[in-house]
PDB file of N, CA and C in Angstrom:
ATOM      1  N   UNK A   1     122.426  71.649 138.678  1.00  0.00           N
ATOM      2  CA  UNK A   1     122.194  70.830 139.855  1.00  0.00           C
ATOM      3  C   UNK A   1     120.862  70.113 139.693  1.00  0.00           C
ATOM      4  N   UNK A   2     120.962  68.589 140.009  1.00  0.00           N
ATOM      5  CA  UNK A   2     119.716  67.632 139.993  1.00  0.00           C
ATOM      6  C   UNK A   2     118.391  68.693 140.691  1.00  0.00           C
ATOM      7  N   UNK A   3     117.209  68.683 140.999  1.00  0.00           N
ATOM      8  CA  UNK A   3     116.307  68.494 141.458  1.00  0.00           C
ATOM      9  C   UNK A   3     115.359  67.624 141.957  1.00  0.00           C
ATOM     10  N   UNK A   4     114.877  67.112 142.950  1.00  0.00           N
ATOM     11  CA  UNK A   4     114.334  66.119 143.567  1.00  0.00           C
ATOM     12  C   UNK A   4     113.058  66.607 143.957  1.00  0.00           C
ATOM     13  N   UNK A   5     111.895  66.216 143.356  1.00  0.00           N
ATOM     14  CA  UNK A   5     110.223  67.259 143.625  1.00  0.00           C
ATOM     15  C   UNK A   5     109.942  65.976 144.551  1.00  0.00           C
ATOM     16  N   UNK A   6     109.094  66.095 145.494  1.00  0.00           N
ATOM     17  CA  UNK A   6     108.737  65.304 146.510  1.00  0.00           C
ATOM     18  C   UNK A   6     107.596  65.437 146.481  1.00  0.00           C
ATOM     19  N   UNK A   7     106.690  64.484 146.881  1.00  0.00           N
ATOM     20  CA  UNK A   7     105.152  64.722 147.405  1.00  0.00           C
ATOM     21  C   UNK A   7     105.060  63.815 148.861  1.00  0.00           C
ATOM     22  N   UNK A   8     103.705  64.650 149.339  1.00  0.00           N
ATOM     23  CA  UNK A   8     103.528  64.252 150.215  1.00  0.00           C
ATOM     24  C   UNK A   8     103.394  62.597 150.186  1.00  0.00           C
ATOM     25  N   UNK A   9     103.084  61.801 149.053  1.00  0.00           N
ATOM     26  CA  UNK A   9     103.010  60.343 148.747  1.00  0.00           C
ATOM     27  C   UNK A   9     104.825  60.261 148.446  1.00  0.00           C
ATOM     28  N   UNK A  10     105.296  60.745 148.603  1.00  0.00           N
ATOM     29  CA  UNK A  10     107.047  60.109 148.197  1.00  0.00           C
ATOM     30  C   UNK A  10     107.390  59.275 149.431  1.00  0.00           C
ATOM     31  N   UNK A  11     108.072  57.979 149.260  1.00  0.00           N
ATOM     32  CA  UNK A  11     108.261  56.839 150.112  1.00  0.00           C
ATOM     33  C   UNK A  11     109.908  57.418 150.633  1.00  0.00           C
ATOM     34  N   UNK A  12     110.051  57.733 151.484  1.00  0.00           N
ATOM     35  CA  UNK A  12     110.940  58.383 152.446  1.00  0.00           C
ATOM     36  C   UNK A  12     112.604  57.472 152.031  1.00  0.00           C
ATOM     37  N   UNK A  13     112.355  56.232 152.235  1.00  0.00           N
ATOM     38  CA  UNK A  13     113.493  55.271 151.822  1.00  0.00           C
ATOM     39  C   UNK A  13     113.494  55.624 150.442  1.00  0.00           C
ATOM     40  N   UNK A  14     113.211  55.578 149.225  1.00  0.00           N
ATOM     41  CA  UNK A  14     113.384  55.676 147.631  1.00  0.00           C
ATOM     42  C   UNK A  14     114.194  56.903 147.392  1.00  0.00           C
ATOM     43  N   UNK A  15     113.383  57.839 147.973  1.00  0.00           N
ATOM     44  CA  UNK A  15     114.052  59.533 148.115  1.00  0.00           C
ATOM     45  C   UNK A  15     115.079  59.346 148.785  1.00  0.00           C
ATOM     46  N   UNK A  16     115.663  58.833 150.219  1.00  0.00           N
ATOM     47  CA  UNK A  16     116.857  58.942 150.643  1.00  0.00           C
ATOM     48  C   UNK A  16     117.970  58.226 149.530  1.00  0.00           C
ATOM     49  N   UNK A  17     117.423  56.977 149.301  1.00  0.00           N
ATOM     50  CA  UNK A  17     118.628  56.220 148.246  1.00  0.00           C
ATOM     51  C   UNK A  17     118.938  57.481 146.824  1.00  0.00           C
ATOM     52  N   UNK A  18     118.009  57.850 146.555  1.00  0.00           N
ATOM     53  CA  UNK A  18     118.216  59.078 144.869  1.00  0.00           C
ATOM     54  C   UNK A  18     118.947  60.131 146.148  1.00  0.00           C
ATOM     55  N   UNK A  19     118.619  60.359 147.059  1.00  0.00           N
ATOM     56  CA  UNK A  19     119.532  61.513 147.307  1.00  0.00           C
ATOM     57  C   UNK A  19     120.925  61.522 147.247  1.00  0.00           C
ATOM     58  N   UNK A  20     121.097  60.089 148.255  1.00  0.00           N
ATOM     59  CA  UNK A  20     122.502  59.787 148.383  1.00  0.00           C
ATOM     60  C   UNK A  20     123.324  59.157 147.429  1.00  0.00           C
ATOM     61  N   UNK A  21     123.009  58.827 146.367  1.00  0.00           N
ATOM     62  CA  UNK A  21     123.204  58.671 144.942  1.00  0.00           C
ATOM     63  C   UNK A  21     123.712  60.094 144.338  1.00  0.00           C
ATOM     64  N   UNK A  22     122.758  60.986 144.469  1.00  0.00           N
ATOM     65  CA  UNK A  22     123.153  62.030 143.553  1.00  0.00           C
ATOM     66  C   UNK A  22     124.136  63.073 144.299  1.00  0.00           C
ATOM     67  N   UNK A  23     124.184  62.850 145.701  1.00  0.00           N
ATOM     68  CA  UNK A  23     125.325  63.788 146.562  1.00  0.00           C
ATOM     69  C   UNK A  23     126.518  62.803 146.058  1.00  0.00           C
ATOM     70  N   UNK A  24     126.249  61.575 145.826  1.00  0.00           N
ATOM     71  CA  UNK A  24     128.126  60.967 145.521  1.00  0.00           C
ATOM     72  C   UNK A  24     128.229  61.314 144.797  1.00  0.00           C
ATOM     73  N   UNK A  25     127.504  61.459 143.329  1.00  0.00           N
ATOM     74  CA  UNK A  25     127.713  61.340 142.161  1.00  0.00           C
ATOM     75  C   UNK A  25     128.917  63.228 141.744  1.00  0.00           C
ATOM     76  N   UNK A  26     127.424  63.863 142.097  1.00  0.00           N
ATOM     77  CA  UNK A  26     127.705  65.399 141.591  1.00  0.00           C
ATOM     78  C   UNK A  26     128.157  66.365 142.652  1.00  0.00           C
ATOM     79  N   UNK A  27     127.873  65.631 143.988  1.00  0.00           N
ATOM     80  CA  UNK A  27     128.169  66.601 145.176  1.00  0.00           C
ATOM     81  C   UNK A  27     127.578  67.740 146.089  1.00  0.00           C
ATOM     82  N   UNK A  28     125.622  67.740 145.216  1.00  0.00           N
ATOM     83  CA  UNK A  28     124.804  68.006 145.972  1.00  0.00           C
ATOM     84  C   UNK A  28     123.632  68.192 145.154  1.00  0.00           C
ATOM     85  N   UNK A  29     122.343  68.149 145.701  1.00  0.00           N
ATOM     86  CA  UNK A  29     121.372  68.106 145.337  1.00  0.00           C
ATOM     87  C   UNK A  29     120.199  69.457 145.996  1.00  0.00           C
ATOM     88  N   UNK A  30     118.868  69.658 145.351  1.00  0.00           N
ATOM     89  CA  UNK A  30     118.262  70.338 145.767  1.00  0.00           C
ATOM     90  C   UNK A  30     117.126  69.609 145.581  1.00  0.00           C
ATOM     91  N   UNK A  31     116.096  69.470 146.738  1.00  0.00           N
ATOM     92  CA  UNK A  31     115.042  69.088 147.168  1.00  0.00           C
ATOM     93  C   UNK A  31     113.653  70.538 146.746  1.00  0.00           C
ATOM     94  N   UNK A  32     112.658  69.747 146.133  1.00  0.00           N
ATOM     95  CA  UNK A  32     111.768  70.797 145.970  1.00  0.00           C
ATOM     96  C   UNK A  32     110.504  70.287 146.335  1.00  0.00           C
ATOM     97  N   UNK A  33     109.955  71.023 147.471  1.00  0.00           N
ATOM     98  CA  UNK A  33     108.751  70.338 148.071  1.00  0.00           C
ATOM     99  C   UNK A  33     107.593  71.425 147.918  1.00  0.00           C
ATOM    100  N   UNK A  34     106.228  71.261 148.148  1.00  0.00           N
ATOM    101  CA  UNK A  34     105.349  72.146 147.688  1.00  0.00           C
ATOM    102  C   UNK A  34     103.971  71.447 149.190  1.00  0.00           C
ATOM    103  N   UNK A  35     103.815  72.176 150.366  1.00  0.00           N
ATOM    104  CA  UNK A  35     103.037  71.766 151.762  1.00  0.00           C
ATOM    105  C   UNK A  35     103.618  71.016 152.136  1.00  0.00           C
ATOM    106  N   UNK A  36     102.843  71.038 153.645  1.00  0.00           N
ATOM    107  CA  UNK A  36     103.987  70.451 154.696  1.00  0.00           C
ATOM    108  C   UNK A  36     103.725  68.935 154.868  1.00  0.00           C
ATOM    109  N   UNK A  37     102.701  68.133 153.878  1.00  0.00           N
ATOM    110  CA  UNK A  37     103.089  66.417 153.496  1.00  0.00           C
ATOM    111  C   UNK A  37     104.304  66.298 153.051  1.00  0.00           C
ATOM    112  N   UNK A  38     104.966  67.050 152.052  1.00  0.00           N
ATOM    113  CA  UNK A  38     105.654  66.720 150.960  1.00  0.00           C
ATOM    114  C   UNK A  38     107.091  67.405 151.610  1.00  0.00           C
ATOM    115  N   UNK A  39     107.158  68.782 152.554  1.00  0.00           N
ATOM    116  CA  UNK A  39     108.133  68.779 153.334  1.00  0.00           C
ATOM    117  C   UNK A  39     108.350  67.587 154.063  1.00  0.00           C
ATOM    118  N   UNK A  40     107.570  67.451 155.204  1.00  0.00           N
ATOM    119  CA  UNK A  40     107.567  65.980 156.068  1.00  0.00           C
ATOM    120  C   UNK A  40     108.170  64.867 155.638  1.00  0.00           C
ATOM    121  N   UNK A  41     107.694  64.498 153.990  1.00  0.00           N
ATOM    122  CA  UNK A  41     108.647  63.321 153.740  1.00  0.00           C
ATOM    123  C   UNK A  41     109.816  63.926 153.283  1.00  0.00           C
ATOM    124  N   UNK A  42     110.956  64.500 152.720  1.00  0.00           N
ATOM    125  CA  UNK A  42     111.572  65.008 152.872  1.00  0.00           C
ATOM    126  C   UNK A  42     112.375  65.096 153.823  1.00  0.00           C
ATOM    127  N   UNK A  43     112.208  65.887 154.609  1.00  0.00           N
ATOM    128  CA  UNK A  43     112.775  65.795 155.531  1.00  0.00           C
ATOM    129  C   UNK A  43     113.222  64.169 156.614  1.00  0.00           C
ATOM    130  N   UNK A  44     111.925  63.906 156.566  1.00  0.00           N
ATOM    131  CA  UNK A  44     112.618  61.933 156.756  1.00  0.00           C
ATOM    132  C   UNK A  44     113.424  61.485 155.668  1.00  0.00           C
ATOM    133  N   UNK A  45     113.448  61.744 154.356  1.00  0.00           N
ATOM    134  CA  UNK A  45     114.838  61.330 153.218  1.00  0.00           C
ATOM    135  C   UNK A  45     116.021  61.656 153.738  1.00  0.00           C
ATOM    136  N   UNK A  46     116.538  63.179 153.856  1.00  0.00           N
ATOM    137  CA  UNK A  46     117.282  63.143 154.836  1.00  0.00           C
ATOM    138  C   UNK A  46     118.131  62.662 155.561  1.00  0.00           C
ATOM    139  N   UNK A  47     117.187  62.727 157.145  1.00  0.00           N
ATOM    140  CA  UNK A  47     117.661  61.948 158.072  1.00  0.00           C
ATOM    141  C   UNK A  47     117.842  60.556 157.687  1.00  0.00           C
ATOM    142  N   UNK A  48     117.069  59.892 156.594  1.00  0.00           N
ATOM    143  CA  UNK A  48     117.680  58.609 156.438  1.00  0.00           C
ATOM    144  C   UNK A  48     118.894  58.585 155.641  1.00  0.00           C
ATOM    145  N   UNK A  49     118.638  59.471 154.376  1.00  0.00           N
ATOM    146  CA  UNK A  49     120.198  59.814 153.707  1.00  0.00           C
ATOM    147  C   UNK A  49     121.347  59.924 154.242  1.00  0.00           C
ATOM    148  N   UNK A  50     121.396  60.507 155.478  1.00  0.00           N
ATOM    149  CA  UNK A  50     122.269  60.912 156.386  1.00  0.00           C
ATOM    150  C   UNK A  50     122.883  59.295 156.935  1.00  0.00           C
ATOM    151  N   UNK A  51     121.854  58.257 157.602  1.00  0.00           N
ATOM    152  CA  UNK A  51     122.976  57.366 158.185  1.00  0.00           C
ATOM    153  C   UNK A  51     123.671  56.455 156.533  1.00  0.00           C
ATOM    154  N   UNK A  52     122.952  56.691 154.794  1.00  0.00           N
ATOM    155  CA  UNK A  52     123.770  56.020 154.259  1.00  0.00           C
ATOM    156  C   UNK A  52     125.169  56.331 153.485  1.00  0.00           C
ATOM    157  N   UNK A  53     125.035  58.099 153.960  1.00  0.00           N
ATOM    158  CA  UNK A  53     126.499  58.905 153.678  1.00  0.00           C
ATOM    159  C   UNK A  53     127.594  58.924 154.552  1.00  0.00           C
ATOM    160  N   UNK A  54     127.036  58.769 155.932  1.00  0.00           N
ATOM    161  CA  UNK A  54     127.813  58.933 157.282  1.00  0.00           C
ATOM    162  C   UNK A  54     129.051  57.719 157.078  1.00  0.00           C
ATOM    163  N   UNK A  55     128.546  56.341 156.496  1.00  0.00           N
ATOM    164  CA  UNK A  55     130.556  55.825 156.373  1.00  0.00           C
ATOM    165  C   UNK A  55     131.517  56.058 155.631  1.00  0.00           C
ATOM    166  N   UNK A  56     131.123  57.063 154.597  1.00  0.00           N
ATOM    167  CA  UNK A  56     131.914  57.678 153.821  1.00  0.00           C
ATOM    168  C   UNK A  56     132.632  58.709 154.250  1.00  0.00           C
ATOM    169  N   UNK A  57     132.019  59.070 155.319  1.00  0.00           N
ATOM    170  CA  UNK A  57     133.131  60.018 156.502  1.00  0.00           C
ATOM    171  C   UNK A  57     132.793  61.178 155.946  1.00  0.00           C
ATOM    172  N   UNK A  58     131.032  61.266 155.591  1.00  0.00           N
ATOM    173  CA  UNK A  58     130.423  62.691 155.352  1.00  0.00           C
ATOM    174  C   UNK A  58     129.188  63.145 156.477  1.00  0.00           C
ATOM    175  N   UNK A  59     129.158  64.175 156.365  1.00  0.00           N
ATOM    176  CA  UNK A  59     127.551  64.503 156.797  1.00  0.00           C
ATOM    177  C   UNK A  59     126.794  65.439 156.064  1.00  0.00           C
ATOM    178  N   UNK A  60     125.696  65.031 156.505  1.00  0.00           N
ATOM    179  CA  UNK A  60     124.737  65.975 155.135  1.00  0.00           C
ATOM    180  C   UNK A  60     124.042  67.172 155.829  1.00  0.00           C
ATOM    181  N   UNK A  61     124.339  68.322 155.293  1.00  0.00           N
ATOM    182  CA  UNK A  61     123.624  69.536 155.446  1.00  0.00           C
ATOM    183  C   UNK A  61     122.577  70.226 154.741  1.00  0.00           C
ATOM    184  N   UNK A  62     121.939  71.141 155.201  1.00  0.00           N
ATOM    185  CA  UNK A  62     120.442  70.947 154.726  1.00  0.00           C
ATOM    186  C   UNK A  62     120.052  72.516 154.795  1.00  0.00           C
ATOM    187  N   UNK A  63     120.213  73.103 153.777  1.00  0.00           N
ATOM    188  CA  UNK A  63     120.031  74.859 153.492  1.00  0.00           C
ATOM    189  C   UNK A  63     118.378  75.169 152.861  1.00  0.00           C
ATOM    190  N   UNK A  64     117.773  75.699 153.662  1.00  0.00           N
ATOM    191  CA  UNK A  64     115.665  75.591 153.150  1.00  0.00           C
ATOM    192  C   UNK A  64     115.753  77.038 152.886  1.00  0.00           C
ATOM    193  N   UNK A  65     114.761  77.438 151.670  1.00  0.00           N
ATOM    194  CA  UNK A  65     114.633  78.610 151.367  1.00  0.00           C
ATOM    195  C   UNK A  65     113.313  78.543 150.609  1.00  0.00           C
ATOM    196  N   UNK A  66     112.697  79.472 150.319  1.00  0.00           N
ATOM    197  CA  UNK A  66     111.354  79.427 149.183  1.00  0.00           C
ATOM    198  C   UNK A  66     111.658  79.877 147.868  1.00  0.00           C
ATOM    199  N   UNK A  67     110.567  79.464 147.206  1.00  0.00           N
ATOM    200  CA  UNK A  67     110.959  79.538 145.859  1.00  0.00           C
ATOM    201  C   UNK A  67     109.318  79.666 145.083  1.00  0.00           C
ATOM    202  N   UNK A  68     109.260  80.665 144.377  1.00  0.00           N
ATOM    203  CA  UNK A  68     108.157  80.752 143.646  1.00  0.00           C
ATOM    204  C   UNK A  68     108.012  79.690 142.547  1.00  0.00           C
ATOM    205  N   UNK A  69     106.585  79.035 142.260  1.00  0.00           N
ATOM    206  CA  UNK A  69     106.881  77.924 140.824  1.00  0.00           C
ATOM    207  C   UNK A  69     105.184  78.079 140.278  1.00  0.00           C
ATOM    208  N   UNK A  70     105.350  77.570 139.363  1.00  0.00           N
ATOM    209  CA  UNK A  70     104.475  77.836 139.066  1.00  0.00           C
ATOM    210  C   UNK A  70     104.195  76.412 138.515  1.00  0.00           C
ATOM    211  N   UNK A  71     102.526  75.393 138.907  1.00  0.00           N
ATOM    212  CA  UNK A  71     102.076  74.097 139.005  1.00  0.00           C
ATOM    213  C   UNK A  71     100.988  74.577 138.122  1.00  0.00           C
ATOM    214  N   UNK A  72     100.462  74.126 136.777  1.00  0.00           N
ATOM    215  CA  UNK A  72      99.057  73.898 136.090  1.00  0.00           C
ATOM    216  C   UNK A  72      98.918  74.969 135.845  1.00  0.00           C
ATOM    217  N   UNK A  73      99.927  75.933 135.619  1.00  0.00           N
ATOM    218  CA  UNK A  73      99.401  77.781 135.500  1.00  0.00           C
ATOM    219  C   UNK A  73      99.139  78.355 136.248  1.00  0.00           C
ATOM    220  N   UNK A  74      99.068  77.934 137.501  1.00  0.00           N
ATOM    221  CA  UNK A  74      99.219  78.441 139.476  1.00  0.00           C
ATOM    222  C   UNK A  74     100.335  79.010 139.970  1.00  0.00           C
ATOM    223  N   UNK A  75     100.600  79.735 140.468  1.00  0.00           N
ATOM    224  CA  UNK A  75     101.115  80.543 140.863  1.00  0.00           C
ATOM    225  C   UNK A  75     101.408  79.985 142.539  1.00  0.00           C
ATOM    226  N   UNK A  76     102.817  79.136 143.009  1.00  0.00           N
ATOM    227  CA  UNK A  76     102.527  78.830 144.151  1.00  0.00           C
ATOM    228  C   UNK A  76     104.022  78.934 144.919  1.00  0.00           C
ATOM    229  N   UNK A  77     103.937  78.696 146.331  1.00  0.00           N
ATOM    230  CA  UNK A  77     105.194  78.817 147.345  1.00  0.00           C
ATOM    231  C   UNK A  77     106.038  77.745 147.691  1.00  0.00           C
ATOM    232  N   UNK A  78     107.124  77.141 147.119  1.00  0.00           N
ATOM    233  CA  UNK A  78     107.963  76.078 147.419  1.00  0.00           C
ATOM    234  C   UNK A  78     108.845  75.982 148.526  1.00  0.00           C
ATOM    235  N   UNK A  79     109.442  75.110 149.115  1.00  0.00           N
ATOM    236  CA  UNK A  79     110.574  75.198 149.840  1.00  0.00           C
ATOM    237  C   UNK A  79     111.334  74.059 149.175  1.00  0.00           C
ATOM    238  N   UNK A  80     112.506  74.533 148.949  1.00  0.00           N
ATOM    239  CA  UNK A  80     113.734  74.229 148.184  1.00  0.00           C
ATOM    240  C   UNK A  80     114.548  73.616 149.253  1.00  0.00           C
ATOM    241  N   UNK A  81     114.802  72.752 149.090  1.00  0.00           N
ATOM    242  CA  UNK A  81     116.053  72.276 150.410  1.00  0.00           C
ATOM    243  C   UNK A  81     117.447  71.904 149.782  1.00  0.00           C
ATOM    244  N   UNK A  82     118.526  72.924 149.801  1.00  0.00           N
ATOM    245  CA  UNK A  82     119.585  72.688 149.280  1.00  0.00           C
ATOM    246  C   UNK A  82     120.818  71.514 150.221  1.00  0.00           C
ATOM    247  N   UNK A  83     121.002  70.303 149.687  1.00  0.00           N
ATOM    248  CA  UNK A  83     121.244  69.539 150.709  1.00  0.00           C
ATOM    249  C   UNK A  83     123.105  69.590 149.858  1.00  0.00           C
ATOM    250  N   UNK A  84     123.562  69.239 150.618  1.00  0.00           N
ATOM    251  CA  UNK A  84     125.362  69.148 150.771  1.00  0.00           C
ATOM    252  C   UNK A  84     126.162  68.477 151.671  1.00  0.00           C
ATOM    253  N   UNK A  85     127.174  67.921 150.883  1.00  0.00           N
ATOM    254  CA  UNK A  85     128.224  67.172 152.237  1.00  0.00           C
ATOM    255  C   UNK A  85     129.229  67.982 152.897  1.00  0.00           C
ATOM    256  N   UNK A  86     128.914  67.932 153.708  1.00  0.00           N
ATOM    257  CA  UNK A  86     131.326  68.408 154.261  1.00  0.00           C
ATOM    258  C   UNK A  86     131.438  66.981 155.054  1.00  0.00           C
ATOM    259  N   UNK A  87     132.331  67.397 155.236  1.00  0.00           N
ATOM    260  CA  UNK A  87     133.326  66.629 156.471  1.00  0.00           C
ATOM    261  C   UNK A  87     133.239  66.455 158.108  1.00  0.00           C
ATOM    262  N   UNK A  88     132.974  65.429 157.972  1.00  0.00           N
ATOM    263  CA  UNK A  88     132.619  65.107 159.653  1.00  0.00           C
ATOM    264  C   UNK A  88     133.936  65.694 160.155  1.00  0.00           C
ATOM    265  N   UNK A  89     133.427  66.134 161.617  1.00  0.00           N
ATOM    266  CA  UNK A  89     134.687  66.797 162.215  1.00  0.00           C
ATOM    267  C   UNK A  89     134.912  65.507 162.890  1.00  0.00           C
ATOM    268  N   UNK A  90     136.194  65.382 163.248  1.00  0.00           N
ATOM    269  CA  UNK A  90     137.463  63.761 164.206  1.00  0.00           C
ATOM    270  C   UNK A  90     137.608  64.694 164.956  1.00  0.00           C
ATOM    271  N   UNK A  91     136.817  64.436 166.320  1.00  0.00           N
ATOM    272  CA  UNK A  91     138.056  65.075 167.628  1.00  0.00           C
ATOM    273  C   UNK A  91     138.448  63.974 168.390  1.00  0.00           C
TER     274      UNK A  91
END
């Protein structure tokens, strides 16, 4: 599965287009962010990802967990955002 590292400098629109690119392509992606700049944008990828999957008659879901990594020989705390489509529910 792709990986997508974010920083708090990641331009919210660039990241949504690679997201929603790589959910058509392979069918889901994982987001790896490191403080809450780099969550923040993120999380706006997302919500913007979200209105350019939504006419494909998907929606995007969004599974966060931590993840140990290690940056420059540092020893540090990630949050991983496992993102995925299903199926809009039709009522």
């Amino acid at each position: 599965m792709e990986v997508l590292k974010v920083s708090s400098k990641s331009n919210p629109n660039s990241v949504a287009g690679a997201l929603a690119g790589i959910v058509r392509e392979q069918g889901a992606v994982e987001i790896q962010t490191v403080g809450a700049g780099a969550l923040n944008q993120a999380i706006k990828a997302i919500a913007i990802a979200r209105g350019f999957i939504a006419p494909s008659g998907m929606e995007l879901t969004c599974v966060p967990a931590f993840a140990d990594i290690e940056i420059n020989g540092e020893e540090r705390t990630a949050i991983r955002l496992l993102v995925e489509p299903r199926d809009m529910i039709r009522a």
